[in-house]
Protein backbone atom coordinates (compact mmCIF):
# COMPACT_ATOMS: atom_id res chain seq x y z
CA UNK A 1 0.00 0.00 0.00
CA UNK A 2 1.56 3.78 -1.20
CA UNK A 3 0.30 6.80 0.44
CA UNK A 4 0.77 8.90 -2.57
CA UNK A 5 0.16 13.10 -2.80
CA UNK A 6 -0.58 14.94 -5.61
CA UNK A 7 2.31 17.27 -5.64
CA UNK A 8 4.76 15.56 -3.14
CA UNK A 9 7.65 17.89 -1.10
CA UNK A 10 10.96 16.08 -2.13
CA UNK A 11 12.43 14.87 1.41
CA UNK A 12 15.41 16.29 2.63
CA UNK A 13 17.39 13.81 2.66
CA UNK A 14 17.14 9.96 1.97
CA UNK A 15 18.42 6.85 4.17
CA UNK A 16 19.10 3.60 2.05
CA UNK A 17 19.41 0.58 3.12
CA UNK A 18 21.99 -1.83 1.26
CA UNK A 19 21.13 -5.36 0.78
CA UNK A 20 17.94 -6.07 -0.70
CA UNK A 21 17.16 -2.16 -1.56
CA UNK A 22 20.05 -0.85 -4.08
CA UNK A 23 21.80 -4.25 -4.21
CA UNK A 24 20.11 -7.80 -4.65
CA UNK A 25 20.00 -9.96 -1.48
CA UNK A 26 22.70 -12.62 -1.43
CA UNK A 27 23.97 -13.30 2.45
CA UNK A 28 26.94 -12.20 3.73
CA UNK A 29 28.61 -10.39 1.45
CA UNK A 30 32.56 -10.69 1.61
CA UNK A 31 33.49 -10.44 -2.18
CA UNK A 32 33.60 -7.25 -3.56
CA UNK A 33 32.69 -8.55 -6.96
CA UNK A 34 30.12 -10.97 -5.83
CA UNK A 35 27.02 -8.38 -5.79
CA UNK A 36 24.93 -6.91 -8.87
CA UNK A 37 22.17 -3.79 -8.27
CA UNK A 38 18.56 -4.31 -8.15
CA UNK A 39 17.15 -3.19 -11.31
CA UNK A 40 16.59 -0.01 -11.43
CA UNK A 41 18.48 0.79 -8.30
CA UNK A 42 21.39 3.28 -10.18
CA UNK A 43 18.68 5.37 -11.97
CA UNK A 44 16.74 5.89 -8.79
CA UNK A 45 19.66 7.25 -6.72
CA UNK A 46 20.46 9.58 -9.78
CA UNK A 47 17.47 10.91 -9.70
CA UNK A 48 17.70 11.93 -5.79
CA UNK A 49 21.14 13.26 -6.79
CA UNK A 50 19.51 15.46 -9.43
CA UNK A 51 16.98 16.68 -7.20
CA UNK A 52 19.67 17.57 -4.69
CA UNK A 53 18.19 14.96 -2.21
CA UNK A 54 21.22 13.88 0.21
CA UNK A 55 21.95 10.20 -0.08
CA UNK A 56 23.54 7.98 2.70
CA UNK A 57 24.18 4.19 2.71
CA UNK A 58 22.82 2.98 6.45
CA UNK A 59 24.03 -0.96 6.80
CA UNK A 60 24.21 -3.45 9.36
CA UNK A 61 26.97 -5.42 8.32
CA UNK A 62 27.56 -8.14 11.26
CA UNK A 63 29.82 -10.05 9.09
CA UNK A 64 32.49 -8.02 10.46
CA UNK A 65 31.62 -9.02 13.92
CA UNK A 66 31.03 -12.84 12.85
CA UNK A 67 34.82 -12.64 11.88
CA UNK A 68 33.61 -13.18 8.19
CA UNK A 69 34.95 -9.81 6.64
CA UNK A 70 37.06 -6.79 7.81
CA UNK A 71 36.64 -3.15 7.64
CA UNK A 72 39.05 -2.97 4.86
CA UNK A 73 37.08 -5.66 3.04
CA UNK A 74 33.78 -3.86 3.25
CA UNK A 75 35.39 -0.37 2.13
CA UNK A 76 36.49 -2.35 -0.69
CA UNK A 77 32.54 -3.47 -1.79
CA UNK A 78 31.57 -0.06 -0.92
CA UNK A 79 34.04 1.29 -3.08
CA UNK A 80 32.83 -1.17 -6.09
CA UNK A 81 29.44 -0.17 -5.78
CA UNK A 82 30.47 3.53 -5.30
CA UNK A 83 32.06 2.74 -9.09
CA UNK A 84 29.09 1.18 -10.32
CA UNK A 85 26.98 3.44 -9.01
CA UNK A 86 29.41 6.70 -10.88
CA UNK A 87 29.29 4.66 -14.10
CA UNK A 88 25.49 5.19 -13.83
CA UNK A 89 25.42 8.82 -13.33
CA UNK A 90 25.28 8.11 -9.56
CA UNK A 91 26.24 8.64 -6.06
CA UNK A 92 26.43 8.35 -2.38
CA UNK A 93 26.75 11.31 -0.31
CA UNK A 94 27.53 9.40 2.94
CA UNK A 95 28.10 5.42 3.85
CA UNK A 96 27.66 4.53 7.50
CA UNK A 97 27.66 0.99 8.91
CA UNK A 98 27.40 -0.45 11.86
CA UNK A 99 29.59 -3.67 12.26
CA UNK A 100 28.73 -4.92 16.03
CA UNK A 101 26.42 -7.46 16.69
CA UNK A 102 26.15 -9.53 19.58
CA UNK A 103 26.46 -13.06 18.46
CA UNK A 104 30.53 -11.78 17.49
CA UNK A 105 33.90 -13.80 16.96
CA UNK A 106 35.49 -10.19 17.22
CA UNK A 107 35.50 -9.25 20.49
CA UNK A 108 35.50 -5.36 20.32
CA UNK A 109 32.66 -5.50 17.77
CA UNK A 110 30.38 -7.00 20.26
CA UNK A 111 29.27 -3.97 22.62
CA UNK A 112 25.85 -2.87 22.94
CA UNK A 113 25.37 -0.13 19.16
CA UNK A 114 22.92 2.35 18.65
CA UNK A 115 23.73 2.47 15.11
CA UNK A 116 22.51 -0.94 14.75
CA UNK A 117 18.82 -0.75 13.27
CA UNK A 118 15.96 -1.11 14.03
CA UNK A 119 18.05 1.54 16.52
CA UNK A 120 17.98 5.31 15.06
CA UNK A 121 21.90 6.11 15.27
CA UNK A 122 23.13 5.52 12.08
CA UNK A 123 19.89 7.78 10.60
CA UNK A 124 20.43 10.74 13.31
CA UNK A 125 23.93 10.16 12.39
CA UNK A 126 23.47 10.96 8.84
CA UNK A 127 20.78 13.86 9.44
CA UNK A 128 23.71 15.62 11.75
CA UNK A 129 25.92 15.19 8.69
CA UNK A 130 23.67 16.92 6.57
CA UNK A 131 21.94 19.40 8.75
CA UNK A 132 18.81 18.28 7.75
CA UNK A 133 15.81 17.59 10.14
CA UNK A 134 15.49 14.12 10.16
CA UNK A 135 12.02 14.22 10.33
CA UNK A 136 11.82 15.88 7.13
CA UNK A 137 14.05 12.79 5.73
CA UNK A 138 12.80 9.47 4.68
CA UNK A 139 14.31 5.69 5.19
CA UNK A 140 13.89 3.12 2.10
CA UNK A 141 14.54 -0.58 3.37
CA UNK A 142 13.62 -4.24 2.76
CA UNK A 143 13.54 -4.77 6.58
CA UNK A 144 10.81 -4.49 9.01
CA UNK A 145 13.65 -3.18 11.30
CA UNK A 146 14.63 -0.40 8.48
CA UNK A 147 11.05 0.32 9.40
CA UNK A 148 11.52 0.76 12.88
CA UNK A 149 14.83 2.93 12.62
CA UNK A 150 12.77 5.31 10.42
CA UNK A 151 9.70 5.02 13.02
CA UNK A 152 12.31 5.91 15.50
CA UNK A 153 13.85 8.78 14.75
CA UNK A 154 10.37 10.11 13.10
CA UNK A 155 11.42 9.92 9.23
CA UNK A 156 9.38 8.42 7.06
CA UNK A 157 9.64 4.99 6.48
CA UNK A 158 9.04 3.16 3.27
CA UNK A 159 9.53 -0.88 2.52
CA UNK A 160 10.34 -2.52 -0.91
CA UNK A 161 9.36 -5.63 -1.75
CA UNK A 162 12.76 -6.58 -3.23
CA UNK A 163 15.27 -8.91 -0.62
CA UNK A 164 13.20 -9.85 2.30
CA UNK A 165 10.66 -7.25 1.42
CA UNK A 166 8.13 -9.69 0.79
CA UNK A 167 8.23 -11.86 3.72
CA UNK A 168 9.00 -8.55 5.67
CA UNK A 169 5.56 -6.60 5.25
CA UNK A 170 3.84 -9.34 6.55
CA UNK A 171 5.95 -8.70 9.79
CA UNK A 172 5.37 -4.77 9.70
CA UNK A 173 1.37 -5.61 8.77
CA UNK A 174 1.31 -7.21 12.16
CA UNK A 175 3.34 -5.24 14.61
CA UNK A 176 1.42 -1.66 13.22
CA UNK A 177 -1.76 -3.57 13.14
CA UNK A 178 -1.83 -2.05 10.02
CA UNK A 179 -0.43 -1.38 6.37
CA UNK A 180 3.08 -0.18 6.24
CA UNK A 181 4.03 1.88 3.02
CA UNK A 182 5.46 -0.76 0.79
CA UNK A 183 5.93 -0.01 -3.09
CA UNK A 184 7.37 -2.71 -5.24
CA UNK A 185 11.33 -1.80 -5.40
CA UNK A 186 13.71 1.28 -5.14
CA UNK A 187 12.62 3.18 -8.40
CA UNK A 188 9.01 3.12 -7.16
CA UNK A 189 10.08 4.25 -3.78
CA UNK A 190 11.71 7.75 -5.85
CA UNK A 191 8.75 7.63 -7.32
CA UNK A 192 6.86 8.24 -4.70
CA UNK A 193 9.17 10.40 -2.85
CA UNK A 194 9.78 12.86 -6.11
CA UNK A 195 6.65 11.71 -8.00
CA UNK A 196 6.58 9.96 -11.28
CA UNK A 197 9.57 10.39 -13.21
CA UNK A 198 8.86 11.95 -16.92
């Protein structure tokens, strides 16, 4: 279900979730080659960049905890995607992650985060980077829990149906009692952010 407006205020900035929203669900991702976009995905972000919306990147990325990659290893897939994102037009304005997790084989990656969603951080993180109210911003996840970050922090808070979307809403649907704003993937999400592109 989409809440669209007729003439709808661009948000002021946008926080995007990684796996499953601009990049196709696979795992744990440790190979910086092993990844392709969702469809779509590149155009989207261009068009927030062209509408001078403010992009960040907000990831859990536990792997790092689990032992399973290092930081070097995930600035290395960030900086692929950052390359396949450019060769689109395309860009990030920010990447934040948040690599504890509790269940951790790295000891100093296992303390208690507020970066970690469904916790705020890594969204009030980004609005303080931007100087943008963050409840002017919005959050675009596959995650119930991307949900609840945006929820948190007031932003608004849209779910794709792409990576775990699917299986997701039906966990949103019951914890709001209610429909969550789901549209089918990361273009539509633009969509109806900016409205329809022409």
């Amino acid at each position: 279900m989409t809440d669209p407006v007729d003439d709808p205020q661009p948000p002021s900035a946008v926080f995007l979730d990684r796996d499953g929203t601009l990049i196709t669900e696979t795992g744990y991702l440790t190979d910086p080659e092993g990844w392709q976009f969702v469809p779509g995905a590149p155009a989207a972000v261009a068009r927030l960049n062209r509408a001078g919306v403010p992009v960040a990147l907000v990831t859990n990325q536990s792997a790092i905890a689990r032992g399973m990659l290092d930081e070097s290893g995930l600035a290395a897939i960030h900086g692929r995607i950052s390359e396949g994102l450019a060769a689109e037009g395309a860009h990030l304005d920010e990447i934040l992650y948040c690599p504890f997790h509790p269940d951790h084989e790295v000891e100093r990656f296992g303390a208690f985060a507020s970066w970690r969603k469904p916790l705020p951080g890594m969204l009030l993180e980004a609005a303080r980077r931007f100087s943008v109210d963050v409840a002017t911003a919005a959050t675009i996840g596959d995650s119930d829990r991307d949900l609840r970050a945006g929820e948190a922090c007031g932003a608004r808070a849209i779910l794709v149906r792409t990576g775990k979307g699917e299986a997701e809403q039906r966990l949103a649907r019951a914890r709001l009692q209610g429909e969550p704003t789901v549209v089918a993937d990361l273009a539509a999400a633009v969509d109806l952010l900016l409205g329809p592109a022409t």
